[in-house]
Each structure stands twice: as C-alpha cells, then as structure tokens.
Protein backbone atom coordinates (compact mmCIF):
# COMPACT_ATOMS: atom_id res chain seq x y z
CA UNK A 1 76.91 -112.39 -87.41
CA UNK A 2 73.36 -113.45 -87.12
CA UNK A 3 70.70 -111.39 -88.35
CA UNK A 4 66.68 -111.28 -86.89
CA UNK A 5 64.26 -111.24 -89.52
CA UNK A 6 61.43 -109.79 -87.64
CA UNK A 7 57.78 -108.99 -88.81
CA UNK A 8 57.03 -105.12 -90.47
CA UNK A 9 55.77 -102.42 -88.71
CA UNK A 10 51.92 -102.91 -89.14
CA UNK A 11 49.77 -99.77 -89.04
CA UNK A 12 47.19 -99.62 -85.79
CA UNK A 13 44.26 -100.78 -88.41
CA UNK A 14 46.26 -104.40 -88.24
CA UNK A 15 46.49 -106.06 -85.33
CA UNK A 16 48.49 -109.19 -86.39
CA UNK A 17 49.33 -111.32 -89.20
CA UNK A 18 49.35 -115.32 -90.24
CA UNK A 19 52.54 -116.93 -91.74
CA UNK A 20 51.18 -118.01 -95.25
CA UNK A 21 54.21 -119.33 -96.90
CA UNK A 22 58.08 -119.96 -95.63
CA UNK A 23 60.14 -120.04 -99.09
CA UNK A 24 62.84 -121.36 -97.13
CA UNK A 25 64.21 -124.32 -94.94
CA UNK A 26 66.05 -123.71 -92.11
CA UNK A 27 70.02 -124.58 -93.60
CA UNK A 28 68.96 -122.98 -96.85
CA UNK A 29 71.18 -120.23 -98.36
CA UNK A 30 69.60 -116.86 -98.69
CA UNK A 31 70.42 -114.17 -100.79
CA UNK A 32 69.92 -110.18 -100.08
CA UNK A 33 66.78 -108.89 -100.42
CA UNK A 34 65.07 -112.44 -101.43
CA UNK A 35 61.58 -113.14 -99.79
CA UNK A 36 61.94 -115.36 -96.92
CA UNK A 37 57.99 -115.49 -96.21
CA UNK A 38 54.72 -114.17 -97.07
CA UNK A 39 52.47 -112.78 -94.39
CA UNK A 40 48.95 -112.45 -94.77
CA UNK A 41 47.22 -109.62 -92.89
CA UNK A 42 43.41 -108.55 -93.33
CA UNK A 43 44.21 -106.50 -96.34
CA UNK A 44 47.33 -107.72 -97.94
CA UNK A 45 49.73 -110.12 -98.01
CA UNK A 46 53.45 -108.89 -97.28
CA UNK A 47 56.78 -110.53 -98.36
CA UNK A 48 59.61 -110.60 -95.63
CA UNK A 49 62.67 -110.21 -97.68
CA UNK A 50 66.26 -111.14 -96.44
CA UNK A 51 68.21 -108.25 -95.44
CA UNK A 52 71.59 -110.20 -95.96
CA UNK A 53 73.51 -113.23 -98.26
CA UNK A 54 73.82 -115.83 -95.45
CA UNK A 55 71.99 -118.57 -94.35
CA UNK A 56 68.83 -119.66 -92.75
CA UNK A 57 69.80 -120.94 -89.74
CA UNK A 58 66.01 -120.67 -87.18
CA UNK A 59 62.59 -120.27 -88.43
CA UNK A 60 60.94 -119.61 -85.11
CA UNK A 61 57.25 -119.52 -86.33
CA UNK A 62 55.57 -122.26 -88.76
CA UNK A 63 52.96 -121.49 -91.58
CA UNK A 64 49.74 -121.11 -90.17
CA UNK A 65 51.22 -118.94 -86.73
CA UNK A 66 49.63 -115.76 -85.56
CA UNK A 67 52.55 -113.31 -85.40
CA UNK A 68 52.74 -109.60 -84.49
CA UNK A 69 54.69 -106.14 -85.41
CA UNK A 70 58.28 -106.68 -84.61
CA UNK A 71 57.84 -110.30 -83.80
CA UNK A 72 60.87 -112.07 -84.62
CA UNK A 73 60.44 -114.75 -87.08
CA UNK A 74 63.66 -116.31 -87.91
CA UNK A 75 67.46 -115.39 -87.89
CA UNK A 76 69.86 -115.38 -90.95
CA UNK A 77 73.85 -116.34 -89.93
CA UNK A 78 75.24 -113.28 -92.18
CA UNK A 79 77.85 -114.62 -94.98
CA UNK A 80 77.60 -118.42 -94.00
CA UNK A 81 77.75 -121.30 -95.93
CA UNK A 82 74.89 -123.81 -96.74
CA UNK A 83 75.52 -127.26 -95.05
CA UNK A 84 76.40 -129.89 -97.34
CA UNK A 85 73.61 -131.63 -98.81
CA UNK A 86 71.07 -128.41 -98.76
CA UNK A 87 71.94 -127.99 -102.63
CA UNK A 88 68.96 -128.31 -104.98
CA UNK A 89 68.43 -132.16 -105.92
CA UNK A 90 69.63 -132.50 -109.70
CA UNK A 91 66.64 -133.40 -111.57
CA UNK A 92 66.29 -137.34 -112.51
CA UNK A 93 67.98 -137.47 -116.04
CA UNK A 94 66.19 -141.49 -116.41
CA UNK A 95 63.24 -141.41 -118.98
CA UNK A 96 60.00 -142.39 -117.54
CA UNK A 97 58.44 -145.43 -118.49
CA UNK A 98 55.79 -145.00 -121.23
CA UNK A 99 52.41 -143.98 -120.23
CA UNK A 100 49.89 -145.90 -121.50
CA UNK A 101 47.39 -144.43 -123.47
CA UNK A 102 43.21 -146.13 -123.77
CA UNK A 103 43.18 -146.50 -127.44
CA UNK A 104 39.77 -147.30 -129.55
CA UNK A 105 40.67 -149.34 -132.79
CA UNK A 106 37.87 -148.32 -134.16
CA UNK A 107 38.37 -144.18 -133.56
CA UNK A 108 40.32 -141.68 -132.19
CA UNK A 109 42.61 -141.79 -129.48
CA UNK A 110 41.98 -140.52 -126.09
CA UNK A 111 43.04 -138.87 -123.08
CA UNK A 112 41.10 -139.90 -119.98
CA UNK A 113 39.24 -136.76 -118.74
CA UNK A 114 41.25 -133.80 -116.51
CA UNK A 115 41.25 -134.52 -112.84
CA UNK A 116 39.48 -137.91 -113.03
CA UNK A 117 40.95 -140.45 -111.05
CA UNK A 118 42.23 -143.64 -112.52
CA UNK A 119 40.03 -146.39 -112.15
CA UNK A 120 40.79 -149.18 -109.46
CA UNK A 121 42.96 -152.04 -110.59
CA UNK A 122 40.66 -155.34 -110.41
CA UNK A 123 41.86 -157.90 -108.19
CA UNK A 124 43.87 -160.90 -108.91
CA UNK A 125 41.72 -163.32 -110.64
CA UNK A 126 38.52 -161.24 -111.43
CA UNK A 127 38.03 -160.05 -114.87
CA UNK A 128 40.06 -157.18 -115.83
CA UNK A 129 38.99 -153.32 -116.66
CA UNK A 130 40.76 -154.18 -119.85
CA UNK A 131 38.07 -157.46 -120.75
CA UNK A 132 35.41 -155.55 -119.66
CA UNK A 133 35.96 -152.59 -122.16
CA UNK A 134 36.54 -154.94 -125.01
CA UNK A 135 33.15 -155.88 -124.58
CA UNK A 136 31.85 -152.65 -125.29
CA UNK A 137 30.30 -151.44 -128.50
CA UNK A 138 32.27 -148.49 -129.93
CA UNK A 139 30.65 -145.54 -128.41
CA UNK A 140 30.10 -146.75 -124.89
CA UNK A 141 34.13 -147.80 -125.33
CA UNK A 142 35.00 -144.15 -126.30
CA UNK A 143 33.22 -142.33 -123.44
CA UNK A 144 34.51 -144.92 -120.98
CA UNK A 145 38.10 -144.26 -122.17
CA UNK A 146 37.51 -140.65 -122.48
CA UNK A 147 36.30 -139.90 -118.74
CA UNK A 148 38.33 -142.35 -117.25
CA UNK A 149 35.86 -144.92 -116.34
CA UNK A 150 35.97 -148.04 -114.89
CA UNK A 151 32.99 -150.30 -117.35
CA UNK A 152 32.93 -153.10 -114.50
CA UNK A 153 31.97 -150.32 -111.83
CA UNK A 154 29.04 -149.89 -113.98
CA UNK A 155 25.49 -151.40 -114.28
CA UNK A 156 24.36 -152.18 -117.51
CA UNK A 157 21.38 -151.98 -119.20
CA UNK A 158 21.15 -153.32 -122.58
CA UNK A 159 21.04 -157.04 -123.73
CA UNK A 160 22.57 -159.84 -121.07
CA UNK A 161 23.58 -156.79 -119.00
CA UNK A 162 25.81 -154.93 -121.58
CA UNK A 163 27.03 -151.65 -120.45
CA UNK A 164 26.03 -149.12 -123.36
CA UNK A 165 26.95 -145.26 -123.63
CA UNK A 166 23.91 -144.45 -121.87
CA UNK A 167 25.09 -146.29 -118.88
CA UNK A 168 27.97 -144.17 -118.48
CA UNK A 169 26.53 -141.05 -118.84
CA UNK A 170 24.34 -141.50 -115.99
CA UNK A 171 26.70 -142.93 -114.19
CA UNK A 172 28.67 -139.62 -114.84
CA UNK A 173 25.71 -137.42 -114.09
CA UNK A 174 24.97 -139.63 -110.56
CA UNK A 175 28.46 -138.69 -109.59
CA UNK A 176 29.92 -141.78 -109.98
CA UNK A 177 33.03 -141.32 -112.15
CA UNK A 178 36.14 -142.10 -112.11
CA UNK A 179 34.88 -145.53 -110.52
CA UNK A 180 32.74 -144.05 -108.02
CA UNK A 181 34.99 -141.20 -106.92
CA UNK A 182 33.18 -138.03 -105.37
CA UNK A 183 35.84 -136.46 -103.55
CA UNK A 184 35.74 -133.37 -101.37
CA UNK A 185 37.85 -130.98 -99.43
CA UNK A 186 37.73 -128.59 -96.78
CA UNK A 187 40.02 -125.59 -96.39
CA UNK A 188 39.84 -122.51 -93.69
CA UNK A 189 39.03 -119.16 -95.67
CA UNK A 190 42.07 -117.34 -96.02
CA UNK A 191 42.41 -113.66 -93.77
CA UNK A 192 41.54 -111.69 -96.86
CA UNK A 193 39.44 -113.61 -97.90
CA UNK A 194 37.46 -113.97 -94.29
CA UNK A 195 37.91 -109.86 -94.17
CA UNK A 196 36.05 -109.67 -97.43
CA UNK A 197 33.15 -112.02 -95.97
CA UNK A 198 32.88 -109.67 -92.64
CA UNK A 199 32.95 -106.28 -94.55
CA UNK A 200 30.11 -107.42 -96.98
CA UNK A 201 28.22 -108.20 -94.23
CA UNK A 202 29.39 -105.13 -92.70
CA UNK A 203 27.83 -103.06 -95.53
CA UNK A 204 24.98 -105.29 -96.07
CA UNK A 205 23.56 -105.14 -92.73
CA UNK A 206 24.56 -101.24 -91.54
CA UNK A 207 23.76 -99.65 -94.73
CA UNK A 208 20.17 -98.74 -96.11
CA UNK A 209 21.41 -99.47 -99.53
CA UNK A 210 19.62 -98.97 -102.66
CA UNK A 211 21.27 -99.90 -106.76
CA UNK A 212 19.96 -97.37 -109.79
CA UNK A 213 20.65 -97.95 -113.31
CA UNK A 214 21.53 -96.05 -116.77
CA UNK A 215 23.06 -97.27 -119.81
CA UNK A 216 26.12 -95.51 -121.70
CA UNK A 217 26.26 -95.36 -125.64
CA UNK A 218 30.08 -95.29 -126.13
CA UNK A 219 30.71 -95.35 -129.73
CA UNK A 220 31.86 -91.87 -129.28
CA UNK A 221 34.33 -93.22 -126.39
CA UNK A 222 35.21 -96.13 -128.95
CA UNK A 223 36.07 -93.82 -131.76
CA UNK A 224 38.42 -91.61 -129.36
CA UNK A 225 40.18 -94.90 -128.48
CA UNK A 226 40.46 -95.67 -132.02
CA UNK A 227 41.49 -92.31 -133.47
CA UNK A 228 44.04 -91.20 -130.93
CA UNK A 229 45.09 -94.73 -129.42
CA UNK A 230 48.55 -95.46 -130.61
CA UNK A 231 49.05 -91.65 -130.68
CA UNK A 232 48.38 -92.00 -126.64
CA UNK A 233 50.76 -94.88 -126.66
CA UNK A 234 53.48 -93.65 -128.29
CA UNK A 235 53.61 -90.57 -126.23
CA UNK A 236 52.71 -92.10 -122.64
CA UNK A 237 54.14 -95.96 -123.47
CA UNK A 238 50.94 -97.12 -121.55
CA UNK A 239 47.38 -98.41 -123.65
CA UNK A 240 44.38 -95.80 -123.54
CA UNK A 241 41.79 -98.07 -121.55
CA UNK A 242 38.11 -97.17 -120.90
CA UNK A 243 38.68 -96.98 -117.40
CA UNK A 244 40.61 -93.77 -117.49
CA UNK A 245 37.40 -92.46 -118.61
CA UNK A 246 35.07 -93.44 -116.39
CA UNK A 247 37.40 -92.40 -113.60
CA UNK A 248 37.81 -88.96 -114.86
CA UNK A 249 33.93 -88.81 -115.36
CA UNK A 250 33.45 -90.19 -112.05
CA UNK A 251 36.17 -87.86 -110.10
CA UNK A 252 33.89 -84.73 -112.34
CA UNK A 253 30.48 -86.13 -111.61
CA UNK A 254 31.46 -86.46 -107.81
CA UNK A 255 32.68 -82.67 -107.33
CA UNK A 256 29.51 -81.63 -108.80
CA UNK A 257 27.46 -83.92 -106.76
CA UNK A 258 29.24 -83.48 -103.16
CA UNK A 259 26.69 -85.89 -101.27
CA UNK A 260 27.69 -89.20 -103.98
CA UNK A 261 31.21 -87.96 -102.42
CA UNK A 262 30.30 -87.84 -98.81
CA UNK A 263 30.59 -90.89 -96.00
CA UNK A 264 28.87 -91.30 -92.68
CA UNK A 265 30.40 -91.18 -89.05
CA UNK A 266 27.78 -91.91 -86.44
CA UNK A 267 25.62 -89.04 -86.58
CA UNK A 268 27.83 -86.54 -88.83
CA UNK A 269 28.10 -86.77 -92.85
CA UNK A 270 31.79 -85.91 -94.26
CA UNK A 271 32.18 -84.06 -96.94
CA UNK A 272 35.78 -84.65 -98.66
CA UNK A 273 37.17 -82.10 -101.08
CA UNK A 274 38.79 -84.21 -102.80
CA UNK A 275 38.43 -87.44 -105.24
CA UNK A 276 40.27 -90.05 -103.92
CA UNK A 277 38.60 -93.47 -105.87
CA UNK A 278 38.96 -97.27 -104.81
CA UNK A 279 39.53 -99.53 -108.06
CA UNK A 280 38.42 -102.74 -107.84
CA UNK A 281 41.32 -105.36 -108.58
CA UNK A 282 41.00 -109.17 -108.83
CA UNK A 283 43.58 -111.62 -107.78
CA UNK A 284 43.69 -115.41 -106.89
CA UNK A 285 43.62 -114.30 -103.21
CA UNK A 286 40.02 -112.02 -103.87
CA UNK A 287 39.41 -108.42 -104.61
CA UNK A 288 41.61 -105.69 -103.40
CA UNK A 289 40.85 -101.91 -103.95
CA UNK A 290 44.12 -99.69 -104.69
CA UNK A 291 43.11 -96.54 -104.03
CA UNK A 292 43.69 -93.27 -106.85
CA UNK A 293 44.23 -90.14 -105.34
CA UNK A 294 42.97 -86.83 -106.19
CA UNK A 295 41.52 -88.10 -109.72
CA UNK A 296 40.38 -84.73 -110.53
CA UNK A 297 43.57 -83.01 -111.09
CA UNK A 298 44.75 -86.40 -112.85
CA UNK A 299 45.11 -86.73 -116.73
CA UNK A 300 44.51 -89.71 -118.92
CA UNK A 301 47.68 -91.12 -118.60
CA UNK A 302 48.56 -90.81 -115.10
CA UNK A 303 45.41 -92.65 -114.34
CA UNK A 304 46.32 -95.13 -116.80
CA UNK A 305 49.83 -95.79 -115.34
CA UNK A 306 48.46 -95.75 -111.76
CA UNK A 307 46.17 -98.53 -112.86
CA UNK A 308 48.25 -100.56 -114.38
CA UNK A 309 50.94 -100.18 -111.47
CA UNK A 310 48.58 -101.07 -109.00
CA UNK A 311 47.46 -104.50 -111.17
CA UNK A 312 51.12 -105.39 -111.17
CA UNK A 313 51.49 -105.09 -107.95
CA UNK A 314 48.14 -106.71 -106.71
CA UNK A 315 49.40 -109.98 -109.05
CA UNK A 316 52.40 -110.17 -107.75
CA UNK A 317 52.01 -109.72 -103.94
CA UNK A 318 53.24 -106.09 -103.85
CA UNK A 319 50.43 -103.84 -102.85
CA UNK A 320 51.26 -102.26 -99.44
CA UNK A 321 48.67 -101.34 -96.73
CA UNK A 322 48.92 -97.77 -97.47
CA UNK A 323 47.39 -98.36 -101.15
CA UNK A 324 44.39 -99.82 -99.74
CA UNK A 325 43.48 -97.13 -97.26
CA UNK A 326 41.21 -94.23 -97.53
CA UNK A 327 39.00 -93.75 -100.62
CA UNK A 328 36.13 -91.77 -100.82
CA UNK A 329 34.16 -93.84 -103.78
CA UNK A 330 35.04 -97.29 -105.88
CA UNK A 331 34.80 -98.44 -109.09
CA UNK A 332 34.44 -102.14 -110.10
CA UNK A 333 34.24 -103.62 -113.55
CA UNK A 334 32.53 -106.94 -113.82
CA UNK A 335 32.22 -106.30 -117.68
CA UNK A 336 35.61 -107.93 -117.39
CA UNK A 337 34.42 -111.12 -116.48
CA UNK A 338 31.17 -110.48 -118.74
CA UNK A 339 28.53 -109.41 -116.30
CA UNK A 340 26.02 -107.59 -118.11
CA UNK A 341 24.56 -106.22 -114.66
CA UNK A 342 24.66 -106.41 -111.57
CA UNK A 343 24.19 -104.63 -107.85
CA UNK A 344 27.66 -103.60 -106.51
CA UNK A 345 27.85 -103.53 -102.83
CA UNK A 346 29.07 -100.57 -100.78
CA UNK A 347 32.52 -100.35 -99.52
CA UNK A 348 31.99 -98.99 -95.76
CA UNK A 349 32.77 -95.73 -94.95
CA UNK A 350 32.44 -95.14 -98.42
CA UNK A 351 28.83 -94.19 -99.34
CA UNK A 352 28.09 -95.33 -102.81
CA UNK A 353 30.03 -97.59 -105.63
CA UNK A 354 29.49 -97.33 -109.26
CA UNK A 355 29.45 -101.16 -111.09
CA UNK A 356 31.39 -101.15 -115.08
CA UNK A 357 30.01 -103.77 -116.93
CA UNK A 358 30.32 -105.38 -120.51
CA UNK A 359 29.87 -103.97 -123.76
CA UNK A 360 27.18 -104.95 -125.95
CA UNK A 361 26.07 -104.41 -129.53
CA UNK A 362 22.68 -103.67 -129.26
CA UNK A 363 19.31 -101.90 -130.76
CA UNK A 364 19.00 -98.54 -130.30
CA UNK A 365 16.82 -95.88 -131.65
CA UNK A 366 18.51 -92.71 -132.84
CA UNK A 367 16.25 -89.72 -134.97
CA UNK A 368 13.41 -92.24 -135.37
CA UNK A 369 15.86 -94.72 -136.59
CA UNK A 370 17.06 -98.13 -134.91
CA UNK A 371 20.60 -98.99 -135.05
CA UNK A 372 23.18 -100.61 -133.26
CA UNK A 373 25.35 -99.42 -131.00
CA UNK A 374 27.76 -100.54 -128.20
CA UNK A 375 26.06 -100.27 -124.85
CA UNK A 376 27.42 -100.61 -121.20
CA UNK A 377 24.88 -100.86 -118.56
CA UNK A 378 26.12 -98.66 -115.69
CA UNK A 379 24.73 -99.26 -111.77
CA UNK A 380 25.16 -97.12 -108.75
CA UNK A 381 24.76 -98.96 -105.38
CA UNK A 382 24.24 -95.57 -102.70
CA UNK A 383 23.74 -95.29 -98.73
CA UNK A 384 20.37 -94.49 -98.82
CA UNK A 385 20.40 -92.83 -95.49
CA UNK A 386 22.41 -89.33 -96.83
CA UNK A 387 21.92 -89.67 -100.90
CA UNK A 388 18.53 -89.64 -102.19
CA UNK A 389 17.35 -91.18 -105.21
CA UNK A 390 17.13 -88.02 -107.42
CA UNK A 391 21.08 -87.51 -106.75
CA UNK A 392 21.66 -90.93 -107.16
CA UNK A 393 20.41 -90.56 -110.47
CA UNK A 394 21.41 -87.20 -111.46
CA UNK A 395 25.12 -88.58 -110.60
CA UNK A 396 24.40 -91.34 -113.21
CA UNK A 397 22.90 -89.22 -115.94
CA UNK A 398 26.37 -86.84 -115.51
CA UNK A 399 28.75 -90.26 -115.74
CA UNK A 400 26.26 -90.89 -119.19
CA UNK A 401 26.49 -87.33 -120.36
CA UNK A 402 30.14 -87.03 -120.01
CA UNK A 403 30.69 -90.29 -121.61
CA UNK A 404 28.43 -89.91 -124.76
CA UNK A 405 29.94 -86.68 -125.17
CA UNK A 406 34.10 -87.12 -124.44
CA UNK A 407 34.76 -83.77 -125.22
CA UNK A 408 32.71 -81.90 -122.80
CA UNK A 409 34.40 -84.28 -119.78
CA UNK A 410 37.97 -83.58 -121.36
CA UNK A 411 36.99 -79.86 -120.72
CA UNK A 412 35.15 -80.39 -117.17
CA UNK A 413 32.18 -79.62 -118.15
C-alpha cells in the first residue's frame, strides 16, 4: 500500500518551506518514524519522519524546492522490500597506501597546516618541490613543510636567490599559500538565517532604541550555587545555572515595572499580565529564542529543566514553531562566548531585551576597602518610544538588587 509523505500543517505565520536535506534515495528502505527530510521554514527547521517500514519508492520535490502545507513530497510503498543493490556499500577492508609525511632531519616532524592545499606537482623535467626544499636552511625548511608550501612558488631573497623563512612568511601573509591558493565560496543565506537578517533590520530601523548599563556583584549568587548546588541536583537531577536567576529576577523586575513588560501595536501599548521570556539559544543554523512561559509562578528548577529541554531540542532539530512564538521580553547571554559587553538588539513586538555577559574578577571598593569580586556587566536595549530612561534604569537597578541580594528575589521582594 503506498503511503504520501506530505509536508506538516504550518501555522498562518509560515507561508512555505525549502527542502534542506532528503536522508533518503528513492529505493531506500525506511523504517517507522525515521526522518525522511528536513524542512527549513523562517523559524525552524522540521524533520518529516516516515509514518511506515517500507520503502522509498518517489521523492517528488528535490533539496532546494519551495513546498507548502500538505504538499506531498514523496510516497513510501508500505512493507516493501529494498531493490537489490540499495544495501549500504561494505566499507573497503584494503589498507591505504602510506601517507607521506615532510620530514626535517634536522627537527621535528610535521604535519602540513589544516585546510592548506597540497602544493602543485612540478612538471616532468623541472626541478622538483622535493630539490627545492633541500636547499633550504633549517627554519625556512620547517615553515615550508609546516604550512604546506610549495619553496619553488616562492621568490627569494637572500644570497643567489635563496628562499629564507622570511620569504615564506610573507608569502603567507600576501595570501599566497598553499602555492598561491586563495580560494573562495559563495553560498545563499539559509531561511533562518535570511529571517534573522530581515528582523534585525526590522528592529533596527522601526524602533527608537536606546542600551543602559549596570553591573551585578554576584559572589552572593556564586556562594548560593556553591552551598546548595549538588543539594539542587540531587533533588531536581538538573545543574543550578545562573540563568535560572536572572530569569526569576527578570520575570519579578518586569511585574513591578509593567512598561519594560509592555509591546507596541500601531498606536496602542499592550500591557501583558504575564511573564512569558524569549531565551536566546545558539545553534549552527543561528539564534533561536524558545520561549518560557509564565516565569513568575516558575521555581528554580522548572526553569532549569525548561532550559535545558529547549537546548536539546534547538541542537538537535527539534524545536517546534509553537516554542518560538509569543514572548513578551528576551534574554541573551553573550558571556557565553566571552563578551564582556555589548548592545542587544530588540526582538520586535517585544519592547526591550536584557544582554548576560561574562564574569569577571575585578576591583571593587567595599567599606572604603578595594577588593575583588566577580562582576557581570548587565545591558538593557528598550523601545524608546513607550519606556523612558528612568524605567529603563530602575528595571536594571531591581535585576542588580535582586541579584546581590538572592534572598530577597527568592521571597519576591
């Protein structure tokens, strides 16, 4: 019986979706519930699973094709064979010739650089690569070897034309390694990717936006984590992170500052009773938000859980379109990556974004006293059209407040 594999129901905020990746050949078996193809939509990218053990028999879209909700894609023959021949190749059991390795006999062996391209062979009857790094002194020989240069691509400089180290590393710095090789390639952005681009520039050029700053002493944050850590983990089998806390200080901070909370439609401001925050996620496609809802009637280790559910997912392809939407504020941590600061940018409708960002030993002065302490440098990117800058920074002092002083935020206050 054949099947239809047919795209999912996309909600009316997507319009269509482009065929990123068959996993299968047409004549492949399939199993149950094995992904057939990715799709890749504004927002996420969706796996089309087999809904039956057969085979592949039609793929009626290639990657790249624009396909729509219900569109057919491809049809599985239900409880069908594979034709013969469609088995995986056995792997070639023969050893592989050596691979010859540039050697100096007077120091260490090397591996020619990662990525550079092997040199070009010389042609018949003209000196080899191999004469012409014999002439060498040691050093030039070494980086030659190293970055995988050719020495006869190479003008020398040194005495009856000798090519010496110095040679080669302008040679590297003129882009001409690997022989002369500067290669280069062009690639269409991918749809998230290309959504990402337009909604920046969305928020960049309809928002009035304006970034204030604070900085957060968290050794008292630090010595929670440390006192009560494994305690947490034991009891919730999920790590006590630091951004449990700033969500819970955030989802506080925002009932007590409505406007931070608020987002614009045309000439209205909407107030939402409720906390429901974008976290920023990273993955090799670009930066998704999952959104938490209602943080303010969540504890420490359902945030936790959600967070680490949601990173899961976003790594593995798994986030649906429903964990994206909504969101009344966002979090992003570029401490992560080690930013020490920077200016977040608004996520439209949202009207404001707070930016994480590393964590820094530094000078402090405490009862007259310097001493060191580990500081975060906090930023709050706002619409500056509804959220002026004394709430902007009252919000900020609150985040601080609650953070230097765990206790009080554990208790609301």
């Amino acid at each position: 019986m054949s099947t239809e594999i047919k795209v999912p129901v996309l909600p009316e905020s997507v319009s269509d979706a482009t065929i990123a990746a068959w996993h299968k050949k047409a004549g492949d078996a399939v199993k149950r519930d094995e992904n057939l193809v990715d799709l890749e939509t504004d927002k996420v990218v969706l796996e089309v699973p087999s809904p039956v053990d057969g085979v592949l028999r039609e793929i009626k879209f290639d990657t790249g094709a624009t396909v729509t909700s219900q569109q057919v894609l491809g049809v599985v023959e239900a409880g069908a064979a594979a034709a013969p021949g469609k088995a995986a190749a056995k792997p070639d059991t023969a050893k592989p010739a050596a691979e010859a390795k540039p050697t100096d006999p007077e120091g260490p062996q090397v591996q020619p650089r990662k990525g550079a391209t092997p040199p070009p062979q010389p042609a018949a009857g003209s000196p080899s690569a191999g004469d012409a790094a014999e002439q060498l002194p040691p050093g030039a020989r070494f980086t030659a070897a190293k970055e995988g240069i050719d020495p006869a691509q190479v003008d020398g400089s040194g005495r009856k034309g000798a090519v010496t180290k110095e040679d080669l590393v302008a040679h590297m710095r003129s882009g001409g390694s690997a022989g002369g090789a500067r290669p280069e390639q062009r690639v269409p952005m991918t749809r998230i990717r290309a959504r990402i681009a337009e909604r920046l520039m969305q928020s960049k050029n309809s928002i009035a936006m304006l970034t204030s700053f604070n900085e957060v002493n968290l050794r008292e944050v630090m010595a929670m984590r440390k006192e009560l850590g494994e305690a947490f983990e034991k009891a919730n089998t999920i790590k006590l992170g630091f951004m449990s806390f700033f969500a819970k200080a955030t989802a506080n901070a925002l009932q007590r500052h409505p406007m931070v909370n608020a987002s614009v439609d045309g000439n209205d401001v909407i107030y939402h009773g409720y906390t429901d925050i974008s976290i920023a996620v990273s993955t090799e496609k670009g930066l998704v938000t999952p959104v938490l809802r209602n943080v303010e009637r969540m504890g420490f280790a359902e945030i936790e859980q959600q967070i680490a559910s949601y990173a899961k997912a976003a790594r593995e392809g798994g986030l649906k379109l429903e964990d994206l939407q909504g969101g009344t504020f966002t979090i992003t941590n570029g401490g992560t990556f080690g930013s020490l600061m920077s200016t977040p940018i608004v996520n439209p409708p949202q009207s404001a974004i707070l930016g994480m960002h590393a964590i820094k030993e530094r000078p402090i002065v405490e009862n007259g006293a310097v001493v060191a302490a580990p500081m975060m440098y906090i930023a709050l990117s706002y619409d500056h059209r509804i959220i002026d800058g004394k709430d902007a920074v009252l919000f900020l002092v609150d985040i601080k407040n609650q953070l230097e002083n765990p206790q009080r935020m554990l208790l609301g206050m």
